[in-house]
Protein backbone atom coordinates (compact mmCIF):
# COMPACT_ATOMS: atom_id res chain seq x y z
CA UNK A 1 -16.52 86.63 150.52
CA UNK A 2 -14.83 83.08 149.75
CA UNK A 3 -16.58 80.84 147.80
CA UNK A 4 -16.88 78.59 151.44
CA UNK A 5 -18.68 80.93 153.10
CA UNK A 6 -20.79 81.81 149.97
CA UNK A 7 -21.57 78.19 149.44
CA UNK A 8 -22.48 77.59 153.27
CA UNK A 9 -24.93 80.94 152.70
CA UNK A 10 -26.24 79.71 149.78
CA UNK A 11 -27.84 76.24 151.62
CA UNK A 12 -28.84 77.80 154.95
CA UNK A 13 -30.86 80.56 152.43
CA UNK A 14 -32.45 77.93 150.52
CA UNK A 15 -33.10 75.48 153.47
CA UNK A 16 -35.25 78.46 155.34
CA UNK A 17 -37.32 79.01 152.17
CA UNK A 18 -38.15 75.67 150.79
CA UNK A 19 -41.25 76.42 149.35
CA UNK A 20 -40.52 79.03 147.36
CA UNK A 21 -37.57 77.05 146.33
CA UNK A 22 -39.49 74.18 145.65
CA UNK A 23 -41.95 76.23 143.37
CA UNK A 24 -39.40 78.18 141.32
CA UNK A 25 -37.66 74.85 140.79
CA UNK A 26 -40.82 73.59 139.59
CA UNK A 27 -41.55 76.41 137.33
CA UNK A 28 -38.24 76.47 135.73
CA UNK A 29 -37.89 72.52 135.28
CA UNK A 30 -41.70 72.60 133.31
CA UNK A 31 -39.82 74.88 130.83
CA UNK A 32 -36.85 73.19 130.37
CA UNK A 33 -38.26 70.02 129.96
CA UNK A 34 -40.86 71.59 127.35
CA UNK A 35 -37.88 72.87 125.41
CA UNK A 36 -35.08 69.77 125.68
CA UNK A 37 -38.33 67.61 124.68
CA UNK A 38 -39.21 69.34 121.46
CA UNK A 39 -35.53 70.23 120.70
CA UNK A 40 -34.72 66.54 121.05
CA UNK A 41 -37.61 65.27 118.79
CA UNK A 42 -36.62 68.17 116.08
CA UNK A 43 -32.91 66.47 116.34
CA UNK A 44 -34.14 62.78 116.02
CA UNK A 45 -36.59 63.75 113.23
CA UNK A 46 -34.01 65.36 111.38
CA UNK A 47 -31.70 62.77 111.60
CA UNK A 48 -34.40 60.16 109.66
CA UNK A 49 -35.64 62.48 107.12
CA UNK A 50 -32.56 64.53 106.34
CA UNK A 51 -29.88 61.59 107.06
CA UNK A 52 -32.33 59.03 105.75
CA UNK A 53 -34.84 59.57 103.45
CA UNK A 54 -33.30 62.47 101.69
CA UNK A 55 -29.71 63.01 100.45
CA UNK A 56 -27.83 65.39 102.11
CA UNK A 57 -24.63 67.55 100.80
CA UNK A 58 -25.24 66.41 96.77
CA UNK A 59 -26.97 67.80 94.12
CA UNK A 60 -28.43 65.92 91.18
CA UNK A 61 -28.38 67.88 87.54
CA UNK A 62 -30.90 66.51 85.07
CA UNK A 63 -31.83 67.47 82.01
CA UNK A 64 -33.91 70.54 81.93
CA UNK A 65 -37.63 69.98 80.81
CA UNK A 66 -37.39 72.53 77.79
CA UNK A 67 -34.60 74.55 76.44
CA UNK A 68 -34.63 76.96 74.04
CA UNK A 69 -31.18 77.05 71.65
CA UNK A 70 -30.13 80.61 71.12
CA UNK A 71 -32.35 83.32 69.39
CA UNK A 72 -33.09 81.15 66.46
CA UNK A 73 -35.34 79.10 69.19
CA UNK A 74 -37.66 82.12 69.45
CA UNK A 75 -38.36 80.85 65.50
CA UNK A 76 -38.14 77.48 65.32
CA UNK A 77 -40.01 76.52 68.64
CA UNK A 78 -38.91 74.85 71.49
CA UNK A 79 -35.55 72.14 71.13
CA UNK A 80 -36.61 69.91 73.92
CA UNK A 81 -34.60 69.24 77.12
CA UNK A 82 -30.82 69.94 76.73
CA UNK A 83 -29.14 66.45 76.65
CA UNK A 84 -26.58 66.01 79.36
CA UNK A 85 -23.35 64.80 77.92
CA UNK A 86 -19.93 63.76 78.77
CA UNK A 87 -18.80 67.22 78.60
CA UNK A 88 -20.69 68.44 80.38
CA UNK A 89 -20.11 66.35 83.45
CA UNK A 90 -16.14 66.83 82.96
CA UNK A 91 -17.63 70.10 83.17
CA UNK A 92 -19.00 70.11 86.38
CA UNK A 93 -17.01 67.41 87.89
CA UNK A 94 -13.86 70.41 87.44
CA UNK A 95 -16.12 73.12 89.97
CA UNK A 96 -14.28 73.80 92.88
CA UNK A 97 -17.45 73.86 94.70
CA UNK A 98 -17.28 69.90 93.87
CA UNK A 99 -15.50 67.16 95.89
CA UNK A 100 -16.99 64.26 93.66
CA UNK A 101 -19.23 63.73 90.76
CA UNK A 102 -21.38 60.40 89.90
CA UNK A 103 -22.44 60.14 86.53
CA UNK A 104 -26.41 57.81 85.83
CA UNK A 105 -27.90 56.38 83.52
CA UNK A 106 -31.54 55.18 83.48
CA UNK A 107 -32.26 51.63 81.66
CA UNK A 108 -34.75 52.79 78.85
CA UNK A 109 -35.94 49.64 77.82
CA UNK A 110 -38.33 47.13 79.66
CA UNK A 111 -37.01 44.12 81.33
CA UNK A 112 -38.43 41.94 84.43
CA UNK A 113 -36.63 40.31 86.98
CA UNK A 114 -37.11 37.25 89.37
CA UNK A 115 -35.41 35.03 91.97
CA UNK A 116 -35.11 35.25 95.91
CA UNK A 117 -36.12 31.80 96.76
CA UNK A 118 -32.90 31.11 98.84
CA UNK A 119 -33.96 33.78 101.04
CA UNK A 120 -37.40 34.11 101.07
CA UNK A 121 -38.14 30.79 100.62
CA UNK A 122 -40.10 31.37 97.41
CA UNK A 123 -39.46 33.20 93.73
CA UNK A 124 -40.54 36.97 93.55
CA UNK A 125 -41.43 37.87 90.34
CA UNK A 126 -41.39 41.99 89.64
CA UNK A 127 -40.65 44.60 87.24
CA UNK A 128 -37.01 45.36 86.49
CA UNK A 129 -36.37 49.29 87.20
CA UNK A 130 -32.75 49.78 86.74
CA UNK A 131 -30.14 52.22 86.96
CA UNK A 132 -26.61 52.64 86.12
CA UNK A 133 -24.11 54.65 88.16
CA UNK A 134 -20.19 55.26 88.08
CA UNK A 135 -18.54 52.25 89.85
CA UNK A 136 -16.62 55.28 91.82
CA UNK A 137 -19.53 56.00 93.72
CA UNK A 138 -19.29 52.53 95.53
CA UNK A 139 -15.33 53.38 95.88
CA UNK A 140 -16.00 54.15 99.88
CA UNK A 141 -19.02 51.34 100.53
CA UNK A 142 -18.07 47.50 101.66
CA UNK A 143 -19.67 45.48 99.28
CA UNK A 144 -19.04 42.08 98.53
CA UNK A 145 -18.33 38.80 97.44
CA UNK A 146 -18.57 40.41 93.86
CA UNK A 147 -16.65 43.71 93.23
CA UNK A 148 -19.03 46.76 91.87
CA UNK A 149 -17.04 46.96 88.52
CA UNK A 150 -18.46 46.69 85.00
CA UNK A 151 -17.94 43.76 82.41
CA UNK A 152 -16.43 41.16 84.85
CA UNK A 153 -15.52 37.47 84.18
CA UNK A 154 -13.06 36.23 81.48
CA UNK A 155 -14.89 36.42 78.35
CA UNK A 156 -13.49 33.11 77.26
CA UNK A 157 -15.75 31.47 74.90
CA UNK A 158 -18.05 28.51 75.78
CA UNK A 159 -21.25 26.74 74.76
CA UNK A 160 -22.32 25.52 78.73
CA UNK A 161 -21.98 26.87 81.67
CA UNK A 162 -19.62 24.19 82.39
CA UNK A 163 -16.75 25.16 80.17
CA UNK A 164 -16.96 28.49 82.36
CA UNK A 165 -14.41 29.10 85.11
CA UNK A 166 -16.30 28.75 88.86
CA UNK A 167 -18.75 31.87 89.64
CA UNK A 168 -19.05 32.55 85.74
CA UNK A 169 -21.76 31.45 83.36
CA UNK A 170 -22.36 31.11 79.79
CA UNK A 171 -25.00 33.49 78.17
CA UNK A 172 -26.35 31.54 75.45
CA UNK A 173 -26.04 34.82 73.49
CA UNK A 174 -22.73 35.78 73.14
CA UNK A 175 -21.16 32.53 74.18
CA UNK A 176 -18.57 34.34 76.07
CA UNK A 177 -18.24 33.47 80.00
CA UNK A 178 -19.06 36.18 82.60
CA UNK A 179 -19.63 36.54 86.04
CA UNK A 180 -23.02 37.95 87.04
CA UNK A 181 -23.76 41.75 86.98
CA UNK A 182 -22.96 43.03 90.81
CA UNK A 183 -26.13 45.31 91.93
CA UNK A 184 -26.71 47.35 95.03
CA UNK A 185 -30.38 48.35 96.26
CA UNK A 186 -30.65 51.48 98.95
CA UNK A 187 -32.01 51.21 102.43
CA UNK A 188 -34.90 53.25 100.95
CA UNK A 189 -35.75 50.17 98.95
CA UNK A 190 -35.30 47.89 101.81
CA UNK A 191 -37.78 49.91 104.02
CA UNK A 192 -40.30 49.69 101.32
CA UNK A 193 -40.22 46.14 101.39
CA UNK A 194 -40.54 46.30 105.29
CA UNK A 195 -43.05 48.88 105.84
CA UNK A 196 -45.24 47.44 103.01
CA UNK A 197 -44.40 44.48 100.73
CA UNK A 198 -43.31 41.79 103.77
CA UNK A 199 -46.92 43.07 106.00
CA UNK A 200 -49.08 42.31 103.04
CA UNK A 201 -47.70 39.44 101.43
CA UNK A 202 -46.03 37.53 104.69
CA UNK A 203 -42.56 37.51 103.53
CA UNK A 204 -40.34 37.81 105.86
CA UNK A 205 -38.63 41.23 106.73
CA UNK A 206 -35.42 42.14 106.20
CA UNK A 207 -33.30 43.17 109.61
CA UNK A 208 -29.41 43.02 109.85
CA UNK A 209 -29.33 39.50 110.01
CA UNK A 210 -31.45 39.07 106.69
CA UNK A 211 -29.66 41.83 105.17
CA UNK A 212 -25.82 40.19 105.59
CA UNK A 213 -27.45 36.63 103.65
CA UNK A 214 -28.83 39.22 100.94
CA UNK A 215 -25.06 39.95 99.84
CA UNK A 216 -24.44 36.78 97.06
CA UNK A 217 -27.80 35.89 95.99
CA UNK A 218 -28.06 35.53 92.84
CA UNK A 219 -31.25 36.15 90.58
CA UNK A 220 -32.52 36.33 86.49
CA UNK A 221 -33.22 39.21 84.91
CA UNK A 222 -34.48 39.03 81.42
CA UNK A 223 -33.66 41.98 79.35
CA UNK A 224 -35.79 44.13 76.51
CA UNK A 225 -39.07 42.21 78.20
CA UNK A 226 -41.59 42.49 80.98
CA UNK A 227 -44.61 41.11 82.24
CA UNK A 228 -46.64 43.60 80.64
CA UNK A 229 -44.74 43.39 77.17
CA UNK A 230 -41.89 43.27 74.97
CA UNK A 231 -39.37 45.91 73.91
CA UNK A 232 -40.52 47.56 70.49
CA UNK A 233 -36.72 46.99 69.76
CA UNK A 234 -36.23 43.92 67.23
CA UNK A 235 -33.26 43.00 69.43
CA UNK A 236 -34.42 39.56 70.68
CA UNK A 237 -34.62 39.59 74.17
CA UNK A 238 -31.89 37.76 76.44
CA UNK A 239 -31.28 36.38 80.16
CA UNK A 240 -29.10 37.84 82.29
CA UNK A 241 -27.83 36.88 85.73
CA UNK A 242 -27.67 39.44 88.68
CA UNK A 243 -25.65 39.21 92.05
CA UNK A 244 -26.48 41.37 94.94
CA UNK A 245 -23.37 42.69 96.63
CA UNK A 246 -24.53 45.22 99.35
CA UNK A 247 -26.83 47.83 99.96
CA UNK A 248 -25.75 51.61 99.47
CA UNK A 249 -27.21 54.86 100.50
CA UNK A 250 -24.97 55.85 97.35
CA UNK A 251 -27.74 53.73 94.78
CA UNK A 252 -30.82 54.88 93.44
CA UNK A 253 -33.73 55.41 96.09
CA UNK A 254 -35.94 53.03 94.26
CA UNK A 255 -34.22 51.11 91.14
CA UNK A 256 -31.59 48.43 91.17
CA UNK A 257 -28.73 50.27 90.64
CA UNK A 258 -25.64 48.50 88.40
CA UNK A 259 -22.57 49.54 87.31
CA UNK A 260 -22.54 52.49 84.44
CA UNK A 261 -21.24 50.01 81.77
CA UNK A 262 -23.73 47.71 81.51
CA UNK A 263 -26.72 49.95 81.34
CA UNK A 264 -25.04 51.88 78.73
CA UNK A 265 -24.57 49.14 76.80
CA UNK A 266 -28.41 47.77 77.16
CA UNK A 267 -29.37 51.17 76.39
CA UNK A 268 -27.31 51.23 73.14
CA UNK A 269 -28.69 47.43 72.14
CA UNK A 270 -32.27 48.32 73.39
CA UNK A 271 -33.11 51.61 72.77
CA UNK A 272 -30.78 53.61 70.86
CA UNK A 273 -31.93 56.81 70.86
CA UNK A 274 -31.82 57.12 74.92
CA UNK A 275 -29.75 60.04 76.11
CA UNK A 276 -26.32 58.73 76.74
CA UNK A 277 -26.54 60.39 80.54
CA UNK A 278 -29.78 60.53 82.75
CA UNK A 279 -27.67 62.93 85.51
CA UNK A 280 -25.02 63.73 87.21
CA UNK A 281 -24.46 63.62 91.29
CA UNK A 282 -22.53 65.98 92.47
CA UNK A 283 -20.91 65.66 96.38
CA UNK A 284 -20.28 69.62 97.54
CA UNK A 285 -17.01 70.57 99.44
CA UNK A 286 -17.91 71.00 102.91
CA UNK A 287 -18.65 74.83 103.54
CA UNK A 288 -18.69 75.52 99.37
CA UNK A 289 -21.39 77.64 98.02
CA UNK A 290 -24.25 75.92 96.84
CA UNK A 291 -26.21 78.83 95.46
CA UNK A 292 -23.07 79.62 92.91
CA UNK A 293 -22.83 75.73 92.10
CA UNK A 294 -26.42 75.78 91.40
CA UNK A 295 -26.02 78.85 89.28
CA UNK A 296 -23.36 77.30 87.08
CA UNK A 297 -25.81 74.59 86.34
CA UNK A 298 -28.96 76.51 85.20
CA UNK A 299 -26.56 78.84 83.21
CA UNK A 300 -25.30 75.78 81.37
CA UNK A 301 -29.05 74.78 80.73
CA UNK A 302 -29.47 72.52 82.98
CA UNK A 303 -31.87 71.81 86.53
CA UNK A 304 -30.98 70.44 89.76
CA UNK A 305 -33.41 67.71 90.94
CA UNK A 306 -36.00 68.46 93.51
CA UNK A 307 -34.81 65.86 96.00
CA UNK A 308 -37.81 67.35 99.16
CA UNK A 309 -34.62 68.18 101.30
CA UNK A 310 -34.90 71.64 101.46
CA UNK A 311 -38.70 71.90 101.90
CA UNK A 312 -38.56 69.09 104.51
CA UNK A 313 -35.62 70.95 106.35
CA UNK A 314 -37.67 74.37 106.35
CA UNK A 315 -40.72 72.49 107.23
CA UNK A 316 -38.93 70.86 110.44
CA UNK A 317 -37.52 74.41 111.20
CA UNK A 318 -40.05 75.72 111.07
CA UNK A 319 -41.93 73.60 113.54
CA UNK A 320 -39.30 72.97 116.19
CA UNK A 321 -39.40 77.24 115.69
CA UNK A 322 -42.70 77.42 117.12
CA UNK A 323 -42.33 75.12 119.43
CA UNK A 324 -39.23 76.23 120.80
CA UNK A 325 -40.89 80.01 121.27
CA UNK A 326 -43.40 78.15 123.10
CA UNK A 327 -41.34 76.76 125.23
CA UNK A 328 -39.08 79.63 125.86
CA UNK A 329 -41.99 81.55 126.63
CA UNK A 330 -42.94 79.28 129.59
CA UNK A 331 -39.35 79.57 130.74
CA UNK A 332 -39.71 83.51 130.49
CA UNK A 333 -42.50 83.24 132.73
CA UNK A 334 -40.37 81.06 135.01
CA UNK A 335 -37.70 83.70 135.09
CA UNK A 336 -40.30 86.54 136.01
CA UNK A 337 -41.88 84.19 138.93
CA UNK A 338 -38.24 84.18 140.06
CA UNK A 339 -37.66 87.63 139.83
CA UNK A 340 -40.69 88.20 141.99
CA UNK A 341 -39.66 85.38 144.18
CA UNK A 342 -36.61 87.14 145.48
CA UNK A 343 -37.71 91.10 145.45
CA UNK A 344 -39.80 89.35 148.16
CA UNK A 345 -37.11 87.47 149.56
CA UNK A 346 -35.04 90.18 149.82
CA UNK A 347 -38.16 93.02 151.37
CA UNK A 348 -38.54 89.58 153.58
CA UNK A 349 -34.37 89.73 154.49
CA UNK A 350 -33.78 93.75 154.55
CA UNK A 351 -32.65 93.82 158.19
CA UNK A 352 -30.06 90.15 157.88
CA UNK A 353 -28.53 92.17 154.36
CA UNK A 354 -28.15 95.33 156.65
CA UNK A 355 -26.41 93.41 159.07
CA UNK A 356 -24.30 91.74 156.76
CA UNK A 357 -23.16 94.96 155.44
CA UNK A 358 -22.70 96.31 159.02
CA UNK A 359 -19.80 93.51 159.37
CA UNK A 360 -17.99 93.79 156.21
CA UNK A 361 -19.94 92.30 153.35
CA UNK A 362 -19.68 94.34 150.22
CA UNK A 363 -22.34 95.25 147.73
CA UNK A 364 -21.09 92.84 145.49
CA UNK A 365 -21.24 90.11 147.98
CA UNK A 366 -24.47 90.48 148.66
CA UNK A 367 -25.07 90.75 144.25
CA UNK A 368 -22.55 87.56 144.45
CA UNK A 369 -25.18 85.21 147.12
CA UNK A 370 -28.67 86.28 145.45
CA UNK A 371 -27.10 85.24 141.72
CA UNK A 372 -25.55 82.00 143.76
CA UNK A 373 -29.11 81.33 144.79
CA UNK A 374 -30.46 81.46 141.48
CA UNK A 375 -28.02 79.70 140.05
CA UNK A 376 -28.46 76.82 141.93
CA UNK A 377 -32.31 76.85 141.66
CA UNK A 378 -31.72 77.66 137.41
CA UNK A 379 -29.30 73.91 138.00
CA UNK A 380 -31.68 72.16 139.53
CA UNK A 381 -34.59 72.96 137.93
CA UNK A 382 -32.46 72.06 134.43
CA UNK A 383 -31.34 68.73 135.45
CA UNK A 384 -34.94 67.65 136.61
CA UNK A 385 -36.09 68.94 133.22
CA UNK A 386 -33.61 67.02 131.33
CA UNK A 387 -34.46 64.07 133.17
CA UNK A 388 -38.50 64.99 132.47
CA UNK A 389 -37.78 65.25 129.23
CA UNK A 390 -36.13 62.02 128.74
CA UNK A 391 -38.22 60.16 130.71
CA UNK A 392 -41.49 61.41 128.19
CA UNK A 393 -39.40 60.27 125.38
CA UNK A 394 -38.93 56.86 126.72
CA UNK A 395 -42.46 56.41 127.06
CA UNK A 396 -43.36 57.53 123.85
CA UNK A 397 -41.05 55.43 122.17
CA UNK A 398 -41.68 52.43 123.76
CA UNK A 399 -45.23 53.12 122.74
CA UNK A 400 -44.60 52.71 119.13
CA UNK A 401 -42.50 49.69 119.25
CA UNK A 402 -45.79 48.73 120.98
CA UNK A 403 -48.69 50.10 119.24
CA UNK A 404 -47.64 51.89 116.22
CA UNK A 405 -47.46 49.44 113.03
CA UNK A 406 -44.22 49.80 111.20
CA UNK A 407 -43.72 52.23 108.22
CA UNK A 408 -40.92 53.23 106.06
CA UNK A 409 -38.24 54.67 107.76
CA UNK A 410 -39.71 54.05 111.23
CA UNK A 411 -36.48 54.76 113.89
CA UNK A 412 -36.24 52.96 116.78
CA UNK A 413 -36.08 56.21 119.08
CA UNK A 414 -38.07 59.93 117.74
CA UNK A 415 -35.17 61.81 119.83
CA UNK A 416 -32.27 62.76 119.55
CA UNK A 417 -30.79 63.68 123.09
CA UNK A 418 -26.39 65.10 122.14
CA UNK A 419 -24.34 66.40 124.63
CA UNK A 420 -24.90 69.48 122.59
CA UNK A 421 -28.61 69.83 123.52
CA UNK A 422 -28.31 69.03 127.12
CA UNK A 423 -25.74 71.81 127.98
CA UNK A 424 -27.99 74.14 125.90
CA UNK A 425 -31.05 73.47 127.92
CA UNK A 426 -28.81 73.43 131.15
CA UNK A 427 -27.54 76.70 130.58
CA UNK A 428 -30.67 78.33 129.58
CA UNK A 429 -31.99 76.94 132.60
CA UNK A 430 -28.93 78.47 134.86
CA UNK A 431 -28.89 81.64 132.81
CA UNK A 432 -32.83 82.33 132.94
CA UNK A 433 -32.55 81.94 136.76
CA UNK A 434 -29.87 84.44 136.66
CA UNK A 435 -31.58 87.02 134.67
CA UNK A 436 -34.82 87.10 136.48
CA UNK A 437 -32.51 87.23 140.33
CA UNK A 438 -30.84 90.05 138.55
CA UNK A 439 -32.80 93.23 139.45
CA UNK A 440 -33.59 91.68 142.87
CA UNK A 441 -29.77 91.52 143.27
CA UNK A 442 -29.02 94.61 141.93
CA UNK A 443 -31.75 96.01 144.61
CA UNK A 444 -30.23 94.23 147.52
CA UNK A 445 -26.77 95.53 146.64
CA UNK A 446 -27.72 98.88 146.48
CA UNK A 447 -29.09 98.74 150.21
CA UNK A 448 -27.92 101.07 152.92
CA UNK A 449 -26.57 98.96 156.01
CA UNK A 450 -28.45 101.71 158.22
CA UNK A 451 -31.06 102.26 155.93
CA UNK A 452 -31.92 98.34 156.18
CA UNK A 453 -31.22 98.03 160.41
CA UNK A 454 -33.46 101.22 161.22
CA UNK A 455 -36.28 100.19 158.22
């Protein structure tokens, strides 16, 4: 039969029996849409919390909380966490597993910070939580007008910020000129502020237009004390000034993050006795083995960092998982609706497939123009799903930029709709069709031409 004919078949079939057409396209579409909907919302979720709020494709090696140093350990009592050191990270940083390594450091001294009034039209006085990371981590990330690099400015010596060369200063503690310390913040920070800080105080939030004016400020930080305190160092404490040159989804979720150098060197004025590393980042190869990676690292005595990645991933698997059985059991039921749909069509059509037969039509002609039906109910009954689907995503989304107050994090659409997902649901929904037409087809091939004209 040419695919004409089978086409011209195909409509004058469906045309006679729109009803039944009409309620196995209905019964297919419900299921579809079910499953594109939830699929979609798994996808856009995913995106947030595992693009987002969680790092993906790194691990972070800290310190382990207690280590025991060879047998003598079993004597002595417990040695305390297993510095991380410089070795180590070389270390590490040589895997082939890894593709880059970020050393940190954690500022282990107290120190406040304040400033902002450029931007937010008044000073905002807060606690100084800093962290130092390797200036390579920013290698990839535009940042500007001041370059992420430690000890900048000339160093020439001066007694006023005057004798300094334009953009530097003069720290009335070493009399030598520098430029302020460049600092990134992550968009985990910046959400804070949005979902929490701006709502309760009336600042004003920070959107892309905000965050382009935020690169260049410049604001005090006073080092070794705080608000609540002073450092129990007898270093005297000393004023520092800060530039903001970006924000990075490579800094620290919720310090300032500077370059390495400079925290090192508070750490080593302020508080001695810190640890010269707080951990190491490391970037996996794409398709490298975590599990050995992460066995290198405990055998070396150290811990990877519970980040909530993998238990949010298994958590959102496990939820789009349930309902994605759901909805493929309401497209099963679909398929066996169809399936009973045409063994009636065809008991309804015995005599017209006899005749066909009679004239020439082969068995797998007649297989050929009950799949073609099917097919074509399965197609429509996707794309009306899809477009179910989509429209119920709409609407909910434009319901929370209505009605649901913002939060950290809070996206702009729930779903995630990819070429990927629609073709999936459109060939389930073509393929379910198929399967349930199948024995109904396979019944109508097998019939007699004068078994069917005598019947």
């Amino acid at each position: 039969m040419r695919s004409r004919a089978l086409v011209a078949l195909v409509r004058q079939n469906l045309s006679r029996s729109r009803r039944s057409f009409a309620l196995s396209v209905f019964g297919i579409s419900v299921g579809i849409a079910s499953l594109a909907f939830f699929l979609a919302l798994s996808a856009g979720v995913r995106q947030v919390v595992l693009g987002k709020v969680f790092p993906i494709g790194q691990l972070e090696v800290v310190p382990s909380r207690s280590s025991v140093e060879g047998p003598i350990g079993l004597f002595s009592g417990f040695s305390g966490p297993k510095p991380l050191t410089e070795e180590a990270a070389r270390t590490l940083s040589s895997r082939p597993e890894v593709k880059a390594a970020f050393r940190r450091v954690k500022m282990a001294f107290p120190a406040r910070a304040w400033g902002g009034q450029e931007i937010l039209g008044k000073n905002f006085y807060t606690e100084l939580v800093a962290e130092g990371v390797d200036p390579a981590a920013m290698a990839d990330e535009s940042l500007g007008p001041e370059a992420f690099a430690d000890n900048l400015g000339s160093h020439n010596r001066c007694n006023a910020d005057a004798e300094c060369a334009s953009g530097e200063y003069c720290p009335w503690d070493t009399h030598a000129c520098e430029r302020p310390v460049p600092a990134v913040i992550s968009p985990f920070i910046v959400e804070l502020y949005n979902g929490t800080l701006a709502t309760q105080t009336g600042l004003p939030k920070i959107g892309k237009f905000l965050a382009g004016r935020l690169r260049g400020i410049v604001f005090n930080i006073e080092l070794g004390r705080s608000f609540i305190g002073a450092s129990k160092s007898s270093v005297e404490p000393h004023q520092r000034k800060v530039m903001l040159v970006g924000i990075s989804p490579h800094a620290a979720q919720l310090a300032l993050t500077v370059p390495l150098g400079y925290v090192q060197a508070w750490n080593r004025q302020y508080a001695p006795g810190s640890p010269p590393l707080s951990s190491l980042v490391l970037e996996v190869k794409e398709g490298a083995s975590v599990t050995s990676l992460t066995a290198a690292v405990r055998g070396m005595g150290y811990d990877i960092a519970d980040s909530g990645a993998e238990r949010a991933g298994l958590a959102i698997t496990l939820v789009t998982l349930l309902f994605a059985l759901v909805s493929f059991a309401m497209v099963s039921i679909a398929a066996i609706n169809i399936a009973h749909s045409f063994f009636r069509t065809v008991a309804e059509r015995r005599r017209e497939l006899g005749v066909m037969r009679s004239i020439g039509a082969s068995s797998s002609d007649v297989r050929r123009l009950v799949l073609a039906e099917a097919a074509v109910i399965g197609l429509c009954g996707g794309v009306i799903g899809l477009v179910t689907a989509r429209l119920f995503a709409f609407v909910i989304d434009a319901a929370s930029r209505r009605w649901v107050p913002d939060f950290p994090f809070k996206p702009d659409t729930y779903f995630s709709f990819g070429w990927t997902l629609l073709a999936l649901a459109l060939g389930c929904s073509i393929l379910a069709c198929m399967l349930g037409a199948f024995w109904p087809a396979r019944a109508a091939a097998r019939l007699e031409p004068t078994e069917a004209l005598t019947s």
